[in-house]
C-alpha atoms as a PDB file:
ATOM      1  CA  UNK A   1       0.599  -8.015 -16.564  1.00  0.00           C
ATOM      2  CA  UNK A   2      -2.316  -6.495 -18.306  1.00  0.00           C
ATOM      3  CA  UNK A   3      -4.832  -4.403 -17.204  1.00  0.00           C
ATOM      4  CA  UNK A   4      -8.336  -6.189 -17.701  1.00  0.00           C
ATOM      5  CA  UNK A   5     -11.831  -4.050 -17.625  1.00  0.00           C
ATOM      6  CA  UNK A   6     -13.720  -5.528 -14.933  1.00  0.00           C
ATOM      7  CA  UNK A   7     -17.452  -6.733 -15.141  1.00  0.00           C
ATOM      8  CA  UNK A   8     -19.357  -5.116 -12.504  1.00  0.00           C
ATOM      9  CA  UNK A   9     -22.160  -8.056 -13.035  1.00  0.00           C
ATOM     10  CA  UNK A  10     -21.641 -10.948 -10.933  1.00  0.00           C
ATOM     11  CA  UNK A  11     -21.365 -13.717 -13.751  1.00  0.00           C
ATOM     12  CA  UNK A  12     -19.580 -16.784 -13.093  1.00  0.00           C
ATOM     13  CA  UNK A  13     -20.190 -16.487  -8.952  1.00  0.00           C
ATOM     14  CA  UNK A  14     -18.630 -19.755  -7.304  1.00  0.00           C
ATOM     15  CA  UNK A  15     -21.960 -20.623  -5.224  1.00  0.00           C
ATOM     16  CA  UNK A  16     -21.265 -20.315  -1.383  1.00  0.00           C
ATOM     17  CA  UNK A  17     -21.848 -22.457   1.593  1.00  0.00           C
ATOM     18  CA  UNK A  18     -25.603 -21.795   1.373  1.00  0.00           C
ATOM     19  CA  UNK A  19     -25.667 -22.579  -2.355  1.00  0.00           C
ATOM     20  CA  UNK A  20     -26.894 -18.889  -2.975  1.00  0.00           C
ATOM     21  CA  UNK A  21     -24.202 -17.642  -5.634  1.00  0.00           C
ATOM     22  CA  UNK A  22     -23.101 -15.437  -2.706  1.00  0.00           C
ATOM     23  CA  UNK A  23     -21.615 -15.308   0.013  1.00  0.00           C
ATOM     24  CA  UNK A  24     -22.516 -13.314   3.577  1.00  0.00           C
ATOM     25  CA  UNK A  25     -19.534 -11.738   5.159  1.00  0.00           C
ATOM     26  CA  UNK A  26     -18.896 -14.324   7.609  1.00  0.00           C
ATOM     27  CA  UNK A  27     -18.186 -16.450   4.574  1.00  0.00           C
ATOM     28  CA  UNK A  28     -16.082 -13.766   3.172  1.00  0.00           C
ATOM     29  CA  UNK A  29     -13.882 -13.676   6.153  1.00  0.00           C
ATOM     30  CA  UNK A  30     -13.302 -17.335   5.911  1.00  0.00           C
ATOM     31  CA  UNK A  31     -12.622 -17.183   2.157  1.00  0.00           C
ATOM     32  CA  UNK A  32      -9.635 -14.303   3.036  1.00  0.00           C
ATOM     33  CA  UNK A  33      -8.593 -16.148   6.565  1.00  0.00           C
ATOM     34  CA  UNK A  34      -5.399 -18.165   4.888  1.00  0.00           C
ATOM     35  CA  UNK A  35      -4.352 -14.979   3.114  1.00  0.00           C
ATOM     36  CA  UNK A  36      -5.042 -12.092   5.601  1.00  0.00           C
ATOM     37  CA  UNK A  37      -5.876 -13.844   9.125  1.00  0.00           C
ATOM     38  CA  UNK A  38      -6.438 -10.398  10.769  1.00  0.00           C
ATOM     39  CA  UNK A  39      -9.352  -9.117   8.568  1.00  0.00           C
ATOM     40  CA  UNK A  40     -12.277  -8.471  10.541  1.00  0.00           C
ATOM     41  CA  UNK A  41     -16.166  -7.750   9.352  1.00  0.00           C
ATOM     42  CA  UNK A  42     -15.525  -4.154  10.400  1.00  0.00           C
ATOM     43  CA  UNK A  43     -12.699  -3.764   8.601  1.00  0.00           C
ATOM     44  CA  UNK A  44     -14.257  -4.862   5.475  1.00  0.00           C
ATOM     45  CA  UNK A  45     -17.531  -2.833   6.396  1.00  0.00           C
ATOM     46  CA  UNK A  46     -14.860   0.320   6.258  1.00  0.00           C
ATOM     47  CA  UNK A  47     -13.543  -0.050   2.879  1.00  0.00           C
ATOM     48  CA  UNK A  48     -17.315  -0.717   1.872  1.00  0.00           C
ATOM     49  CA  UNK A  49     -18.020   3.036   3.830  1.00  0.00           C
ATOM     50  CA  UNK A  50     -14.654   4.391   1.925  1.00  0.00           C
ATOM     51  CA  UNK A  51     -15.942   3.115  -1.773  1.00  0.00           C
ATOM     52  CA  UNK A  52     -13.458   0.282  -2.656  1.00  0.00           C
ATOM     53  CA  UNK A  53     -16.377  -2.253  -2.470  1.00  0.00           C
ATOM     54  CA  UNK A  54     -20.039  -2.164  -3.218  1.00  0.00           C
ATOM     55  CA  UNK A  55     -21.690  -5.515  -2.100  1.00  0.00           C
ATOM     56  CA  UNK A  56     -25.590  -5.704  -2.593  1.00  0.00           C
ATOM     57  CA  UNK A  57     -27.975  -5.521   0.002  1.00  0.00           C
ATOM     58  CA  UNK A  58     -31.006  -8.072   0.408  1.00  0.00           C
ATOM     59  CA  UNK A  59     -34.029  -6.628   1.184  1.00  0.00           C
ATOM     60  CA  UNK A  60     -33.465  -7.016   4.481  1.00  0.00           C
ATOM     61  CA  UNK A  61     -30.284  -4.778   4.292  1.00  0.00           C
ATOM     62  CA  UNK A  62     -27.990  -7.470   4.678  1.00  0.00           C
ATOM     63  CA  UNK A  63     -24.486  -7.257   2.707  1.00  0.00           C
ATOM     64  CA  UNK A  64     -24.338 -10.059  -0.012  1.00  0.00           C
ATOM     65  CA  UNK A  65     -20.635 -10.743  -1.374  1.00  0.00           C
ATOM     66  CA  UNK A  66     -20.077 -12.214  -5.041  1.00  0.00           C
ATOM     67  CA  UNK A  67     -16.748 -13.585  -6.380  1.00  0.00           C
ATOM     68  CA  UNK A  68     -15.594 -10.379  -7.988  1.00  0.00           C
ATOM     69  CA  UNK A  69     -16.387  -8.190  -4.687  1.00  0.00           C
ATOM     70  CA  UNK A  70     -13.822 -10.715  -2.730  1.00  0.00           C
ATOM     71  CA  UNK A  71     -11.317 -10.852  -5.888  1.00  0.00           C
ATOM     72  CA  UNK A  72     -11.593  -6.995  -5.022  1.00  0.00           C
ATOM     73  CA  UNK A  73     -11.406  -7.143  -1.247  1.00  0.00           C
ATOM     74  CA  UNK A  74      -8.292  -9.476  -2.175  1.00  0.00           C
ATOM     75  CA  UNK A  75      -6.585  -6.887  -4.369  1.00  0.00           C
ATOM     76  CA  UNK A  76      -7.307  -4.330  -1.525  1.00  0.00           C
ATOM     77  CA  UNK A  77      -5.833  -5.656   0.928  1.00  0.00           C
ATOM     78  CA  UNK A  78      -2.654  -7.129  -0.663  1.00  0.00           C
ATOM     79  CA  UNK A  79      -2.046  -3.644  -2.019  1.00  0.00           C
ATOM     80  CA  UNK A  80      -2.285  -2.102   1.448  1.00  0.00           C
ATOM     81  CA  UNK A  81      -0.468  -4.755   2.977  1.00  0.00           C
ATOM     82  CA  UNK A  82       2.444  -4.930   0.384  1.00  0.00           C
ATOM     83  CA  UNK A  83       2.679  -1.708  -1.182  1.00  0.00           C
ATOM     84  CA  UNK A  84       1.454   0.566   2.083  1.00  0.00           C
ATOM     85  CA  UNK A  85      -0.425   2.365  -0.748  1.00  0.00           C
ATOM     86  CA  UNK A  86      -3.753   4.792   1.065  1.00  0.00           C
ATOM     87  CA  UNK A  87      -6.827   4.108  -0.111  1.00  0.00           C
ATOM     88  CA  UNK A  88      -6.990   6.654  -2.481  1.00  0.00           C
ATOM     89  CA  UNK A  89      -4.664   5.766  -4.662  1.00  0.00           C
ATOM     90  CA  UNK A  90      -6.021   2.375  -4.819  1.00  0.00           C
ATOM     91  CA  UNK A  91      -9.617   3.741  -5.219  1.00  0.00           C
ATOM     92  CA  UNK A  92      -8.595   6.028  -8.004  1.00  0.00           C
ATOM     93  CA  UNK A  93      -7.196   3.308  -9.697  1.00  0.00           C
ATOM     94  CA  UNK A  94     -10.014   0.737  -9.201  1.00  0.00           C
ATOM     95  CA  UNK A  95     -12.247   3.490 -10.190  1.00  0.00           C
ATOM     96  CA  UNK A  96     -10.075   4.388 -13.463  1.00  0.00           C
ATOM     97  CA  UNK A  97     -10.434   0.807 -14.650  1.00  0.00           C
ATOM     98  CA  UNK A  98     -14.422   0.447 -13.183  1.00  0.00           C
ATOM     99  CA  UNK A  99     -14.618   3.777 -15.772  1.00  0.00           C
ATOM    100  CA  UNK A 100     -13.478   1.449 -18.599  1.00  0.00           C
ATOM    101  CA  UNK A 101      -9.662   3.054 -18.716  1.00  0.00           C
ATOM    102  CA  UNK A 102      -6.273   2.107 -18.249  1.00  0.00           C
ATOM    103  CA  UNK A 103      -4.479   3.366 -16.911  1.00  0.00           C
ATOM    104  CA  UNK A 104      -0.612   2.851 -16.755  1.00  0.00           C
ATOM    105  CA  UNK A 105       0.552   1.729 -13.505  1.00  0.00           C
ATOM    106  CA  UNK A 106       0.548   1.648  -9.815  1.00  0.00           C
ATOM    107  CA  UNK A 107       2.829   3.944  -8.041  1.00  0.00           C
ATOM    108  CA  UNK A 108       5.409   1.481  -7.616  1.00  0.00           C
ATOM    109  CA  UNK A 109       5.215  -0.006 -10.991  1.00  0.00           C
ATOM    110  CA  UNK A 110       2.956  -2.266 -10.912  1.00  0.00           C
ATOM    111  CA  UNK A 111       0.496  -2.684 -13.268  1.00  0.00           C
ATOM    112  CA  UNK A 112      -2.524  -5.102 -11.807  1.00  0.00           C
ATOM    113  CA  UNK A 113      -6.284  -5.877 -12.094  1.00  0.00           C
ATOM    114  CA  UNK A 114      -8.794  -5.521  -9.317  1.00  0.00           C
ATOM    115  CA  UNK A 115     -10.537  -8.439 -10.775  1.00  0.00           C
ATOM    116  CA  UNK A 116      -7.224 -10.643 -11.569  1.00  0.00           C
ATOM    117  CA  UNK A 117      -6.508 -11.510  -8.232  1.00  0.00           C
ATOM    118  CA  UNK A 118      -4.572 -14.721  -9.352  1.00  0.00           C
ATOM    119  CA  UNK A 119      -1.752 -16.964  -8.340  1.00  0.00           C
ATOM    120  CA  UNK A 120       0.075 -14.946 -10.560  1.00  0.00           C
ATOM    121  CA  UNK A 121      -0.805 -11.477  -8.711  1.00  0.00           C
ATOM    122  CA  UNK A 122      -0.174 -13.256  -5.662  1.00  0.00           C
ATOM    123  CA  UNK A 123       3.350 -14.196  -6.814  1.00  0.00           C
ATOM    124  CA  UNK A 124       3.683 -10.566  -8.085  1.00  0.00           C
ATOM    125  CA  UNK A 125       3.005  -8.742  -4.832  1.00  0.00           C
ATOM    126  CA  UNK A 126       4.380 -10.917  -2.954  1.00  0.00           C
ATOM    127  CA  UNK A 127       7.698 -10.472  -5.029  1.00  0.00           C
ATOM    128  CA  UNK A 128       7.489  -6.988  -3.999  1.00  0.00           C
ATOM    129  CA  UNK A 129       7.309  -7.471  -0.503  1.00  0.00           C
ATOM    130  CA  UNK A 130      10.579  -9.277   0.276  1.00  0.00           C
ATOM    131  CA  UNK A 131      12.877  -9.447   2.942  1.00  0.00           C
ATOM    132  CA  UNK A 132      16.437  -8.703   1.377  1.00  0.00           C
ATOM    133  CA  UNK A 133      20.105  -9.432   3.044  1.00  0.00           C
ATOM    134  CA  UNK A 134      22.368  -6.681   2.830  1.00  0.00           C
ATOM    135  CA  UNK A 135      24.155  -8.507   0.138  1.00  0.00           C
ATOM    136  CA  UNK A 136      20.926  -8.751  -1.999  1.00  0.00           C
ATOM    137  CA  UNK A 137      19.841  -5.328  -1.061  1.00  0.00           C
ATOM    138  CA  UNK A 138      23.001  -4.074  -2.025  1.00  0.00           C
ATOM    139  CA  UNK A 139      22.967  -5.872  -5.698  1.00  0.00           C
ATOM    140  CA  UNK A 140      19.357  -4.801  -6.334  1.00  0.00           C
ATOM    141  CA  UNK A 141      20.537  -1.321  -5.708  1.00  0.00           C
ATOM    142  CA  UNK A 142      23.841  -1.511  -7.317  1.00  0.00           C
ATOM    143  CA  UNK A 143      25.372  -0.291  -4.355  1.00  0.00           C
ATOM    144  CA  UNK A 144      28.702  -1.093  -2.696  1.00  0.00           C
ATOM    145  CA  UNK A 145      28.127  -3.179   0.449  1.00  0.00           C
ATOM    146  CA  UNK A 146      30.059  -0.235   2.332  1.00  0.00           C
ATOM    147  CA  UNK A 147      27.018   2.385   1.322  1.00  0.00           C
ATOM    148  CA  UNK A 148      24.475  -0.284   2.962  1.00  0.00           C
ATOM    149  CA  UNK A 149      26.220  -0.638   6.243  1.00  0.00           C
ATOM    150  CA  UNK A 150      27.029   3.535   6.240  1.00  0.00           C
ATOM    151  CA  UNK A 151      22.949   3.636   5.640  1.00  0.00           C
ATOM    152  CA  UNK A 152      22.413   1.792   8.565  1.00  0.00           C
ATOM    153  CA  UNK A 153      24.774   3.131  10.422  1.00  0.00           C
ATOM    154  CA  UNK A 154      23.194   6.931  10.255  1.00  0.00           C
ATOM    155  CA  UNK A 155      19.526   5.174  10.793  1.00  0.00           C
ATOM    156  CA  UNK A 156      18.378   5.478   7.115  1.00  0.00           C
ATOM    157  CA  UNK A 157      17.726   2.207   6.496  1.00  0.00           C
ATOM    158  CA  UNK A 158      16.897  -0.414   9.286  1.00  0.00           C
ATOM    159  CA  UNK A 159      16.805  -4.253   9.316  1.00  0.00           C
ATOM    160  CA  UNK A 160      14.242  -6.393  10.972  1.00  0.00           C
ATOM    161  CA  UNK A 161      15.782  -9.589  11.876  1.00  0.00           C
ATOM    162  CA  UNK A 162      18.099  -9.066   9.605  1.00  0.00           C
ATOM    163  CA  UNK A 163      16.619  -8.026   6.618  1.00  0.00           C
ATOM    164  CA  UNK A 164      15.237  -5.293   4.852  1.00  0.00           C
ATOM    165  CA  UNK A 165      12.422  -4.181   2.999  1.00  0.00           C
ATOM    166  CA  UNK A 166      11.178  -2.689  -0.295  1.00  0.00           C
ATOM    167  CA  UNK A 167      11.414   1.013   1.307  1.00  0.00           C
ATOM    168  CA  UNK A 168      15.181   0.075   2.239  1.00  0.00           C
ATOM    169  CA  UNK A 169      15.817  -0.486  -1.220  1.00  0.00           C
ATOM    170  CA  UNK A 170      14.025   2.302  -2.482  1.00  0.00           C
ATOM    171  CA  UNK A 171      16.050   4.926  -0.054  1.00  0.00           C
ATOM    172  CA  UNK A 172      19.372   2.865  -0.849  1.00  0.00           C
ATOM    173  CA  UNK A 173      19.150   3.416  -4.846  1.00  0.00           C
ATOM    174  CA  UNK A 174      18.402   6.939  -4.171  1.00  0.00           C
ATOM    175  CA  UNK A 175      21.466   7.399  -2.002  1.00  0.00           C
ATOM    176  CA  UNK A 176      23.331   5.559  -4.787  1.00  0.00           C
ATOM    177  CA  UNK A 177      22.520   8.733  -7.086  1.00  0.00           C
ATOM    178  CA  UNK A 178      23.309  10.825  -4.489  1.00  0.00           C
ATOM    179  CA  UNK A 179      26.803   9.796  -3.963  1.00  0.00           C
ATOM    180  CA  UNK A 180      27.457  10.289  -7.789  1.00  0.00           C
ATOM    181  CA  UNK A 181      26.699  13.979  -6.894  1.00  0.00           C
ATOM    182  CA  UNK A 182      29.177  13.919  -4.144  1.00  0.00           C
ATOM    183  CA  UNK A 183      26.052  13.618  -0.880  1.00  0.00           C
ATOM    184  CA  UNK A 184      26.949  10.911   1.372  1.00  0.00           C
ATOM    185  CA  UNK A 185      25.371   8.622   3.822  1.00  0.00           C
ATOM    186  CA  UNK A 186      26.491  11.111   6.467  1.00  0.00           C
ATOM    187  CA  UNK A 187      25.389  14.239   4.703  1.00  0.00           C
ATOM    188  CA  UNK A 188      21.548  12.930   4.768  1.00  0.00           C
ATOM    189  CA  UNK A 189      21.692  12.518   8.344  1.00  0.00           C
ATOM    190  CA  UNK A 190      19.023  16.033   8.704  1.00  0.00           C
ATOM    191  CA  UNK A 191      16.860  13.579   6.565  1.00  0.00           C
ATOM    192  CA  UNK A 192      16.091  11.123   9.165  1.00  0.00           C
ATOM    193  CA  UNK A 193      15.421  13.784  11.851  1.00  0.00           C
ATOM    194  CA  UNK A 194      12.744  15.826   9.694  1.00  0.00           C
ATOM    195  CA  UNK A 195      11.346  12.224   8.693  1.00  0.00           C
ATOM    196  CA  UNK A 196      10.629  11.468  12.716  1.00  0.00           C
ATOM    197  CA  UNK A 197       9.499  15.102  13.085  1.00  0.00           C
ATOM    198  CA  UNK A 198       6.876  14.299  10.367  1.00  0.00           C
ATOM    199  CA  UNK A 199       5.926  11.297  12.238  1.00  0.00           C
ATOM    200  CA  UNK A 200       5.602  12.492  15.650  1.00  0.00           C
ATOM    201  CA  UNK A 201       3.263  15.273  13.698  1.00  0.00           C
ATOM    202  CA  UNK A 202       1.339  12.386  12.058  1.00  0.00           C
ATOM    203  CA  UNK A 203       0.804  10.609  14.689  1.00  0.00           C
ATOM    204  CA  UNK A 204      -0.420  13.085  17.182  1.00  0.00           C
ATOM    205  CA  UNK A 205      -3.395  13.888  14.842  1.00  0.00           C
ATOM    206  CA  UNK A 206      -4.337  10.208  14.618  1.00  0.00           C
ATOM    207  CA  UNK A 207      -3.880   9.846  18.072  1.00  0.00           C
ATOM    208  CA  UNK A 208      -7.248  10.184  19.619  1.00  0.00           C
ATOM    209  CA  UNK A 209      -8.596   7.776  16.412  1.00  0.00           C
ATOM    210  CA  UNK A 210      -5.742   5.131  16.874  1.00  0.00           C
ATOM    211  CA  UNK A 211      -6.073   4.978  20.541  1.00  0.00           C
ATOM    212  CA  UNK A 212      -9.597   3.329  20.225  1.00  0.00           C
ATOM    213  CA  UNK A 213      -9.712  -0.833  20.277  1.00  0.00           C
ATOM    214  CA  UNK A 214     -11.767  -1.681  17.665  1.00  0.00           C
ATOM    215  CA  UNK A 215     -10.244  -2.439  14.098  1.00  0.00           C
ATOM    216  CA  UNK A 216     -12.091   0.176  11.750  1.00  0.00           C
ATOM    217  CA  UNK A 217     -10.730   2.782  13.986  1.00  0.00           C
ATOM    218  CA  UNK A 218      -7.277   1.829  13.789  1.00  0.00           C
ATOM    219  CA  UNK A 219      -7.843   1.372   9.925  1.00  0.00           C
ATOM    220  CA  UNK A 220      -8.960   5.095   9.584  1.00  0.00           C
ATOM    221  CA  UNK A 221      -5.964   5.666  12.045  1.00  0.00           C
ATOM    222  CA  UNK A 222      -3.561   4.226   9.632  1.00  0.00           C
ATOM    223  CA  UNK A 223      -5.007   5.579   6.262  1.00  0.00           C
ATOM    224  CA  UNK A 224      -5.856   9.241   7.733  1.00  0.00           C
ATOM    225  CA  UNK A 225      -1.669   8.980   9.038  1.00  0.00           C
ATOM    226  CA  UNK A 226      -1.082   7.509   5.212  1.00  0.00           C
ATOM    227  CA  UNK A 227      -3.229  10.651   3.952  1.00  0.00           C
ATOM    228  CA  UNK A 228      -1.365  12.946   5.812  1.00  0.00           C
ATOM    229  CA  UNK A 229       2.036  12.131   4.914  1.00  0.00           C
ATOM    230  CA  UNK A 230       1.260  12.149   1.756  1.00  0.00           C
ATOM    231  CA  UNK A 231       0.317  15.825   1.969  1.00  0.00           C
ATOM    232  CA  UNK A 232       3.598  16.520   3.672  1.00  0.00           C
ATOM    233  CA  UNK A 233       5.752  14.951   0.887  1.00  0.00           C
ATOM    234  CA  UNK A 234       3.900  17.063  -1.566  1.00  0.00           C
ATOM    235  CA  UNK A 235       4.357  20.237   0.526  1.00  0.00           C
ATOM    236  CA  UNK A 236       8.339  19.304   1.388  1.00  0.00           C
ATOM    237  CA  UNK A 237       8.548  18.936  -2.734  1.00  0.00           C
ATOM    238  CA  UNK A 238       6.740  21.932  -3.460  1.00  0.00           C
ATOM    239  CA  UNK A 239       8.956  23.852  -1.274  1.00  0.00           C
ATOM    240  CA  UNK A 240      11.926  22.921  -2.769  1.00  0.00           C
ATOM    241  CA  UNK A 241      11.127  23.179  -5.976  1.00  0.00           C
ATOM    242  CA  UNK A 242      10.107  26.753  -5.501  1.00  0.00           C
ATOM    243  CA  UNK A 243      13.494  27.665  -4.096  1.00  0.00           C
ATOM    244  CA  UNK A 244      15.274  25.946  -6.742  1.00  0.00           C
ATOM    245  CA  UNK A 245      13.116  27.581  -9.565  1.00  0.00           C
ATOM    246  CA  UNK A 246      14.590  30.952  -8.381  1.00  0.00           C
ATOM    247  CA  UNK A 247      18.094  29.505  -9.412  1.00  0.00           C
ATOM    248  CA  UNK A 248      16.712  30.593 -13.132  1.00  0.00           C
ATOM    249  CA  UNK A 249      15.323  33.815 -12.143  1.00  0.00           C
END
């Protein structure tokens, strides 16, 4: 799907309940309740405090919400709730196109419009967060049904209520490359131990953030964790690659 420049300008607002052209953020929350149920006002004041919306304020201070600010909080949130993408990634991008670029893609692949928040972009993301058998999952990844059920059997790939996700497939086309160069399912076993290791690291930093009740703090819990790992994954890669650049030296 193209990328479209969005208008920062709030033409073409939908008038709200109150017939204002905007909406206040109770409003908001009703407009996203059918799509995300479990979006509070303080989660949306935290993506407001992290940059990925700007509302307007009345005089008064209070936030006012047009349509392209909840065609944005929709793109948000399907992108962290379908792609588990942090924040920053998404804001780069957002900000990329607010800049009047284009830029390519999504990691992932996808290629999507903060301000085309469609049926279609619905149908898109949602696409991308199925639930797969083992015989899909092992057709999408072109794998024989006996790697999938070796995968599961070491504990790289796990099935909730019987399916799996898009990070199952992702792990299952990469062990399908690795078996070309000989590495089995069995072999990658060290994987899924330094993956919980990594996790039980993560998640004792968040710890004393996601232990508190209210939902902003769990949603810095979850992006500082998201943040984090991301740092590790660059420092695992860097490592390797340094070791394997000696191979020419």
């Amino acid at each position: 799907m193209p990328v479209s420049q969005p208008d920062r300008r709030p033409t073409g607002v939908v008038p709200g309940p109150s017939g204002t052209g905007v909406l206040n953020i109770g409003e908001v929350l009703r407009e996203l309740a059918e799509e995300f149920p479990r979006v509070t006002a303080s989660k949306i004041r935290f993506l407001e405090e992290k940059g990925l919306i700007s509302p307007q304020r009345t005089r008064a201070g209070y936030r006012k919400y047009a349509s392209h600010d909840v065609e944005r909080l929709r793109f948000v949130l399907a992108l962290q709730r379908d792609q588990y993408l942090p924040l920053k990634v998404i804001k780069d991008y957002v900000d990329a196109i607010d800049r009047g670029e284009r830029p390519e893609s999504l990691p992932g692949g996808l290629t999507l419009s903060p301000r085309v928040v469609s049926d279609q972009l619905s149908r898109e993301l949602q696409g991308h967060a199925r639930r797969l058998t083992a015989e899909t999952l092992a057709a999408e990844a072109g794998a024989p049904r006996r790697l999938v059920d070796d995968l599961v059997s070491f504990g790289l790939i796990t099935a909730v209520d019987n399916r799996f996700d898009e990070h199952a497939l992702k792990i299952t086309k990469a062990c399908v490359q690795l078996e070309g160069h000989g590495i089995e399912p069995r072999h990658l076993r060290p994987f899924r131990a330094a993956a919980d290791r990594e996790l039980g690291l993560v998640e004792s930093v968040v710890a004393p953030v996601a232990s508190r009740r209210d939902v902003a703090s769990k949603a810095r819990a979850a992006e500082t964790a998201r943040e984090i790992s991301e740092l590790c994954l660059g420092l695992h890669s860097a490592l390797v690659h340094s070791h394997i650049a000696r191979m020419d030296s």
